[in-house]
Each structure stands twice: as structure tokens, then as C-alpha cells.
Protein backbone atom coordinates (compact mmCIF):
# COMPACT_ATOMS: atom_id res chain seq x y z
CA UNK A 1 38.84 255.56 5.16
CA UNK A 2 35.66 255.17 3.17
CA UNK A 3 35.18 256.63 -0.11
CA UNK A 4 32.87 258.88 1.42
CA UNK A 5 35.25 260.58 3.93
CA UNK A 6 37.37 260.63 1.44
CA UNK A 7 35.82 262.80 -1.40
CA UNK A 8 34.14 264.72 1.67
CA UNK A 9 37.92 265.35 3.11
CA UNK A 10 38.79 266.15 -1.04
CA UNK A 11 35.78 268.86 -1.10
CA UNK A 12 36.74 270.91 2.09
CA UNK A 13 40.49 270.97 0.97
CA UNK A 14 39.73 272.59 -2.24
CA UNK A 15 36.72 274.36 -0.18
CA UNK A 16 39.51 275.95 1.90
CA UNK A 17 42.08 276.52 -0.85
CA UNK A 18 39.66 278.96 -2.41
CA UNK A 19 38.77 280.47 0.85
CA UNK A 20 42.27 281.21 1.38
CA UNK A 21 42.54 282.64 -1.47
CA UNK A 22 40.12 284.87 -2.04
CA UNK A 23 41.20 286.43 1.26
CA UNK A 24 44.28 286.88 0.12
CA UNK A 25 42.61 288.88 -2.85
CA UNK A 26 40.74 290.68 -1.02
CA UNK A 27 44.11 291.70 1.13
CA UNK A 28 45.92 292.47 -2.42
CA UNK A 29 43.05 294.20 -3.34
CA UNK A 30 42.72 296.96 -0.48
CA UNK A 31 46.84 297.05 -0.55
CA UNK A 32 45.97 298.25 -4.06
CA UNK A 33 43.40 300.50 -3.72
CA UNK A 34 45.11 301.84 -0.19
CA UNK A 35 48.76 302.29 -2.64
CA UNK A 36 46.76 303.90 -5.29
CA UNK A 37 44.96 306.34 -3.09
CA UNK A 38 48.29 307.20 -1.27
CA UNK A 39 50.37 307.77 -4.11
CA UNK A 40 48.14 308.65 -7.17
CA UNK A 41 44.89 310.27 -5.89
CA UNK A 42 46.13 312.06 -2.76
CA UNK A 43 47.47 315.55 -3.35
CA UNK A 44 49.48 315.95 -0.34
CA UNK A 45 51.97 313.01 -1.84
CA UNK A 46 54.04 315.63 -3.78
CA UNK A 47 53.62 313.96 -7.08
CA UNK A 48 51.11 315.72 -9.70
CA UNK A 49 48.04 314.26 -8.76
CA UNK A 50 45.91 312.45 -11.07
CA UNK A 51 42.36 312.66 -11.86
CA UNK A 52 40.54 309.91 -10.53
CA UNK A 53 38.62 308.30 -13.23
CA UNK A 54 35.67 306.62 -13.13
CA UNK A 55 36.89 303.43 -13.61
CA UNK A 56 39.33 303.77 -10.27
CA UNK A 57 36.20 304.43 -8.28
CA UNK A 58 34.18 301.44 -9.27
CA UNK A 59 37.40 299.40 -9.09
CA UNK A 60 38.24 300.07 -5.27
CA UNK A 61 34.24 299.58 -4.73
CA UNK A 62 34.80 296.34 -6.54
CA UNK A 63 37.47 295.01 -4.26
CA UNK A 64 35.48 296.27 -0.91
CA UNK A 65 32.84 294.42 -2.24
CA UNK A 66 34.60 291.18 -2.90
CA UNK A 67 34.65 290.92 -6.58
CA UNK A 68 38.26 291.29 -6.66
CA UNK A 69 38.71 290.04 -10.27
CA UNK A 70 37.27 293.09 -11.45
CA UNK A 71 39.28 295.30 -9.35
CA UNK A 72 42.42 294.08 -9.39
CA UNK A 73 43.50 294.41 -12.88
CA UNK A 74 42.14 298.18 -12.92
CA UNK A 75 44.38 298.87 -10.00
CA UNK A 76 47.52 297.24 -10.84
CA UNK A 77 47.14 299.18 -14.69
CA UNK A 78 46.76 302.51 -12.59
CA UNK A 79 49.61 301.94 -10.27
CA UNK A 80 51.61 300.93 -13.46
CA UNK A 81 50.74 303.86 -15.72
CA UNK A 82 51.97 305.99 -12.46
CA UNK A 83 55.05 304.11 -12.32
CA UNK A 84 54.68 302.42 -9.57
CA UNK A 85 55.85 299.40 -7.91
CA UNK A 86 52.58 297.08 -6.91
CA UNK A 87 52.44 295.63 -3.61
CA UNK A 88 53.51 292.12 -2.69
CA UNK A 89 50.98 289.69 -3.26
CA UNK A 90 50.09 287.64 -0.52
């Protein structure tokens, strides 16, 4: 192989890596916001609901937008403070 083909075959690995894992993410994301919505928000659970804040809402609108390192941390805090287990990740 030629230098070239090699730092070309180099660039799509890591290329792909962070494909890969930004859809994965995105998946941990939405099992996040989907968990949080289920359990936290939605009154027909049977646990006290919560207010939603503010920051919950721009969270989950975070993740469906794709900046899931915004999102994510908000989520996981919320599903903590409600003693939760968090979804696998990916």
C-alpha cells in the first residue's frame, strides 16, 4: 500500500468510529428522553409526577436534534434524582 491509501484508509476508520458513535448517542439519547417521559413526566405511571422543567424540555430537543452532549447529562441527572436506573448504553 502507498502512503496515500494508507492515511486515506486511517481517515475513514476514525471517520466511521465517530459515525458509529454518535448514533449510538443519539440511540442513548431518545432511550433517555423516551425513560424520562415514561417514568417521570407521564402521570398515568403511578409515581408523583414531576414538573417538567425547562431544562428537560430543551434537553430532549437537544438529543432530537443531534447535539447529544448537551442532552445527555441533563437526562441521566433527571432520571437519577427520580431514582432511576438509566438505560443501557449502546
Amino acid at each position: 500500500m502507498t502512503m496515500r491509501n494508507i492515511c486515506l484508509a486511517a481517515i475513514l476508520a476514525v471517520v466511521s468510529t465517530a459515525v458509529q458513535a454518535q448514533g449510538n448517542d443519539a440511540a442513548y439519547c431518545k432511550a433517555l428522553a423516551d425513560k424520562y417521559m415514561t417514568y417521570v413526566s407521564n402521570m398515568q405511571s403511578g409515581r408523583s409526577p414531576m414538573p417538567e422543567s425547562p431544562d428537560v424540555r430543551v434537553a430532549i430537543d437537544q438529543c432530537s436534534k443531534g447535539n447529544t452532549a448537551a442532552g445527555i447529562p441533563v437526562l441521566e441527572q433527571k432520571l437519577r434524582n427520580a431514582k432511576l436506573d438509566l438505560p443501557p448504553r449502546g
